[in-house]
N, C-alpha and C. Protein backbone atom coordinates (compact mmCIF):
# COMPACT_ATOMS: atom_id res chain seq x y z
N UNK A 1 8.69 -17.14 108.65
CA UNK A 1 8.33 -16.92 110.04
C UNK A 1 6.87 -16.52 110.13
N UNK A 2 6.56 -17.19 111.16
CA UNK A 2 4.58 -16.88 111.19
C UNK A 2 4.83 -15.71 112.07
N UNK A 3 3.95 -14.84 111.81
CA UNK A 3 3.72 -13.63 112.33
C UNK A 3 2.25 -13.70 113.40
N UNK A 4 2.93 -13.48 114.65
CA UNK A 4 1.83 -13.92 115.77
C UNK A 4 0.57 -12.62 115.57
N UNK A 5 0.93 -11.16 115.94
CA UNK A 5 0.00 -9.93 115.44
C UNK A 5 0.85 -9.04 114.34
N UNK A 6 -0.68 -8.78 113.78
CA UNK A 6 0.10 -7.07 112.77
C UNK A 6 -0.02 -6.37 113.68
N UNK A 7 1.30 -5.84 114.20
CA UNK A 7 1.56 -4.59 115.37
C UNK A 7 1.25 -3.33 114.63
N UNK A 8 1.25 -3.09 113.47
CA UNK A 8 0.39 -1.72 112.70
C UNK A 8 -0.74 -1.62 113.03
N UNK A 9 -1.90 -3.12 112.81
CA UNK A 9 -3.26 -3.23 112.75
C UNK A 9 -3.82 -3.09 113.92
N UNK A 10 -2.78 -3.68 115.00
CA UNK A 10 -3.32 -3.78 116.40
C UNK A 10 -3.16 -2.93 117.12
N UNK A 11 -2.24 -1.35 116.55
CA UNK A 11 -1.60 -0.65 117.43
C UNK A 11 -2.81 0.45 116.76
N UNK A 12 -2.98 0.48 115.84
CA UNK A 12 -4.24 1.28 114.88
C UNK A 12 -5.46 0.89 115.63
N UNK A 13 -5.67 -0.22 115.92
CA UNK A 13 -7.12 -0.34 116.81
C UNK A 13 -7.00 0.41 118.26
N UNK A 14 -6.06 -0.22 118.65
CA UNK A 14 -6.09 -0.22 120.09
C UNK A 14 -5.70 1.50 119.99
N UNK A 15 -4.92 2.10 119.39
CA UNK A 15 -5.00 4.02 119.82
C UNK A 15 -6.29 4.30 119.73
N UNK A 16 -7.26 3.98 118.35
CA UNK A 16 -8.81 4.58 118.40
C UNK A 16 -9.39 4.29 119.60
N UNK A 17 -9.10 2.74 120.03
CA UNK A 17 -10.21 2.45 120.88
C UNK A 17 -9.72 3.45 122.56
N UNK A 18 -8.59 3.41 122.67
CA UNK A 18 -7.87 4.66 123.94
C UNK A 18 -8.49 6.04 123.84
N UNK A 19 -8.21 6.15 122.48
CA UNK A 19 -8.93 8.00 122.54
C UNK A 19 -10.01 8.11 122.60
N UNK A 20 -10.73 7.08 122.47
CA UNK A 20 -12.95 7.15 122.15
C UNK A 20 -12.51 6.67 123.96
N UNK A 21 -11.83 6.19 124.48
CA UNK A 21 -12.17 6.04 125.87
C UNK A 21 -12.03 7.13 126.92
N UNK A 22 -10.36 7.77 126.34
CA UNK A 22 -10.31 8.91 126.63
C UNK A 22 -10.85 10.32 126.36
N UNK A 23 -11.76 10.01 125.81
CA UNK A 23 -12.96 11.19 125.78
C UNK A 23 -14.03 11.14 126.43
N UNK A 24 -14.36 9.87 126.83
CA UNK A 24 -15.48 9.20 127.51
C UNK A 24 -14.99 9.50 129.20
N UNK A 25 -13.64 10.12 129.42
CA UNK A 25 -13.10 10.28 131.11
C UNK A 25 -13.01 11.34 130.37
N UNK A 26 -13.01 12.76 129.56
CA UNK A 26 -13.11 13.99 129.71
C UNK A 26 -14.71 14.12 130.10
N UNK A 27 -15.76 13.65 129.56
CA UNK A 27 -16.82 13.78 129.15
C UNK A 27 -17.38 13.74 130.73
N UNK A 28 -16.58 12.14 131.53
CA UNK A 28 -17.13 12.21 132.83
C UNK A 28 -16.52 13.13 133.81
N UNK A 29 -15.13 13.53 133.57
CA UNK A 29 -14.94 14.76 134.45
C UNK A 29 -16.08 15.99 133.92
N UNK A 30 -16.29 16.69 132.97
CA UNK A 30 -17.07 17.32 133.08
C UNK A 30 -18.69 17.17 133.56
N UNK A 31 -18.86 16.23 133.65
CA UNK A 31 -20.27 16.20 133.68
C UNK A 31 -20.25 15.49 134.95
N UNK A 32 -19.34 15.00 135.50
CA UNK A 32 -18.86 14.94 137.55
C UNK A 32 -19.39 13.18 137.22
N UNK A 33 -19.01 12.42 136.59
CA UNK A 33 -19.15 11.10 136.48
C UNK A 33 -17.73 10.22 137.28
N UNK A 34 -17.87 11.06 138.41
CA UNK A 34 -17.10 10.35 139.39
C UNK A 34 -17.24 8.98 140.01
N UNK A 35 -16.87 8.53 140.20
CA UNK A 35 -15.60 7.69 139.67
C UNK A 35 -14.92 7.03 138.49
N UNK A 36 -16.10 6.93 137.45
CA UNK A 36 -15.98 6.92 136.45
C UNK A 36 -15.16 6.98 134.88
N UNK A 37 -14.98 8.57 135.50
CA UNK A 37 -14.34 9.48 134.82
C UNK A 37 -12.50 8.76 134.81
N UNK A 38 -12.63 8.62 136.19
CA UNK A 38 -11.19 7.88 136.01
C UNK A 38 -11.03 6.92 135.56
N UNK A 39 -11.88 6.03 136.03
CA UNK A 39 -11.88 4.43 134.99
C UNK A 39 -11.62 4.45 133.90
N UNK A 40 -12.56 5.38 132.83
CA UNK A 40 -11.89 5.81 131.82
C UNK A 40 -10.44 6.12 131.08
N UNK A 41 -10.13 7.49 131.69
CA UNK A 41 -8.62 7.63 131.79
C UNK A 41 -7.98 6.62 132.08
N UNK A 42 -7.90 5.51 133.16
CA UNK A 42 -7.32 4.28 133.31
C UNK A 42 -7.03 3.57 132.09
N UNK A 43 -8.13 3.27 131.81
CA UNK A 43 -8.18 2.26 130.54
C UNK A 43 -7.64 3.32 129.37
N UNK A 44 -7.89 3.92 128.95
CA UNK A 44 -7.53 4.79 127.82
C UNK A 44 -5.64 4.81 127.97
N UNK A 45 -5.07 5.55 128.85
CA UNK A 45 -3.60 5.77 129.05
C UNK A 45 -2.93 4.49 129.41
N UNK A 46 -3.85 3.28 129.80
CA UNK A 46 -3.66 1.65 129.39
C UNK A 46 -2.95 1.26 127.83
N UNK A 47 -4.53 1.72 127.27
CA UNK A 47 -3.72 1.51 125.71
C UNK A 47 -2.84 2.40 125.24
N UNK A 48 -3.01 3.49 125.34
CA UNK A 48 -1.83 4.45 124.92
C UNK A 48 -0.46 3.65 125.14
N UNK A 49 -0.23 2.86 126.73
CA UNK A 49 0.73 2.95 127.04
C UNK A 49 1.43 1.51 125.81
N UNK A 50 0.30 0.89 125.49
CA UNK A 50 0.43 -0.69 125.21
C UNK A 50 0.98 -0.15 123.74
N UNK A 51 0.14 0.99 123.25
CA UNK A 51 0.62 1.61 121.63
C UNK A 51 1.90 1.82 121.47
N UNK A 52 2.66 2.53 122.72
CA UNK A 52 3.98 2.88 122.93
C UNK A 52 4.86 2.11 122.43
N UNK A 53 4.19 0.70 123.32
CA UNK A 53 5.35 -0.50 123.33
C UNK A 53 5.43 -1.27 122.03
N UNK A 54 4.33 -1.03 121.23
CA UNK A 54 4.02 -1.66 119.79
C UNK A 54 5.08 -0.71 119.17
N UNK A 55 5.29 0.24 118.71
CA UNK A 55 5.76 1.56 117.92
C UNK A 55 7.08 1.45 118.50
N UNK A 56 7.02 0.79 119.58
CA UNK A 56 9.11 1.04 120.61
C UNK A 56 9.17 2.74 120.51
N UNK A 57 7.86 3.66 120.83
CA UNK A 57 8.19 5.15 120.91
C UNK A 57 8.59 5.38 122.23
N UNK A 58 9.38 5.40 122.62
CA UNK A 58 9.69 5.73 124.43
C UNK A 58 9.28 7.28 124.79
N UNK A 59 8.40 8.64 124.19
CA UNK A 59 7.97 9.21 124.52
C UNK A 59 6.41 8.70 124.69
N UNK A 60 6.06 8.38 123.53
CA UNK A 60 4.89 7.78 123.87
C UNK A 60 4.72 7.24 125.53
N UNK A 61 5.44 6.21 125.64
CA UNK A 61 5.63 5.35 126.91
C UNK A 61 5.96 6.09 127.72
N UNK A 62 6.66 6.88 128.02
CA UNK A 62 7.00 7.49 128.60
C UNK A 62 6.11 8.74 129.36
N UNK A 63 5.13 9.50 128.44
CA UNK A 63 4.30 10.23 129.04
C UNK A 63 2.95 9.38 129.96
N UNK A 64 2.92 8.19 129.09
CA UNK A 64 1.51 7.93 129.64
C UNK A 64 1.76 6.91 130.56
N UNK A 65 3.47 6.81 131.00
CA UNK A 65 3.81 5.94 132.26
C UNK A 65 3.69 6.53 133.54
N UNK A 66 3.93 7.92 132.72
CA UNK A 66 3.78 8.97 134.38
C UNK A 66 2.37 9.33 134.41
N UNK A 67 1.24 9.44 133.29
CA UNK A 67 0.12 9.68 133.70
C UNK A 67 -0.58 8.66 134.55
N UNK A 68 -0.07 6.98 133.95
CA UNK A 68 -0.74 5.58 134.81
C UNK A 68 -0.18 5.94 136.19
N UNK A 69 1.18 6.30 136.62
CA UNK A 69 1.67 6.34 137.99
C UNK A 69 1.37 7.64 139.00
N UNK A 70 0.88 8.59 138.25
CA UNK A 70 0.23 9.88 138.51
C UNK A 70 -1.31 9.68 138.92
N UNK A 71 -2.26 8.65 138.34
CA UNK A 71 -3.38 8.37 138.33
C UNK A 71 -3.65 7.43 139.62
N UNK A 72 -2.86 6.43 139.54
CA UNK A 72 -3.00 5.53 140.83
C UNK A 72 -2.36 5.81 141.77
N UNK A 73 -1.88 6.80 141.98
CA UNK A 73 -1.23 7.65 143.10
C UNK A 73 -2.18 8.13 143.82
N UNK A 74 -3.05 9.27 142.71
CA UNK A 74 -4.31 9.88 143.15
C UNK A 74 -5.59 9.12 143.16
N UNK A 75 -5.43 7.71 142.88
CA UNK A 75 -6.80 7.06 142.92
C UNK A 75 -6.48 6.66 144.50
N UNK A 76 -5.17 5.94 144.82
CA UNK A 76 -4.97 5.20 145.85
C UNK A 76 -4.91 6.50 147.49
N UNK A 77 -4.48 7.67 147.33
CA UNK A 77 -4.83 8.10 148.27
C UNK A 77 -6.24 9.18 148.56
N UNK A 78 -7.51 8.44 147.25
CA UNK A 78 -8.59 8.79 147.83
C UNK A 78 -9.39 8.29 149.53
């Protein structure tokens, strides 16, 4: 069977590349890089959520389903 991705390799990239993003939306909440700051977090708890589904961790998924639905809650009634 051909193996379409290494879900190890891709789930290993894609968490680094979430947390270097998600530091990049702490960095802009502190330093008031509004709107920014959320874009960040967006994309970051994006991959988190995508890591979840690689790993089948349903906490994983699970926390950062309520942070994506928590986030566009508060983006959408700016």
């Amino acid at each position: 069977m051909i193996k379409i991705i290494d879900r190890d390799r891709t789930a290993f990239i894609v968490k680094w590349v979430a947390s270097v993003i998600q530091i990049f939306g702490y960095a802009g909440t502190a330093f008031g890089w509004t709107p920014w700051n959320l874009y960040f977090f967006l994309v970051g708890v994006l991959g988190w959520l995508f890591v979840g589904v690689l790993w089948n961790d349903k906490a994983v998924m699970m926390i950062h389903f309520v942070a994506l639905g928590s986030m566009l809650a508060g983006m959408a009634s700016q």
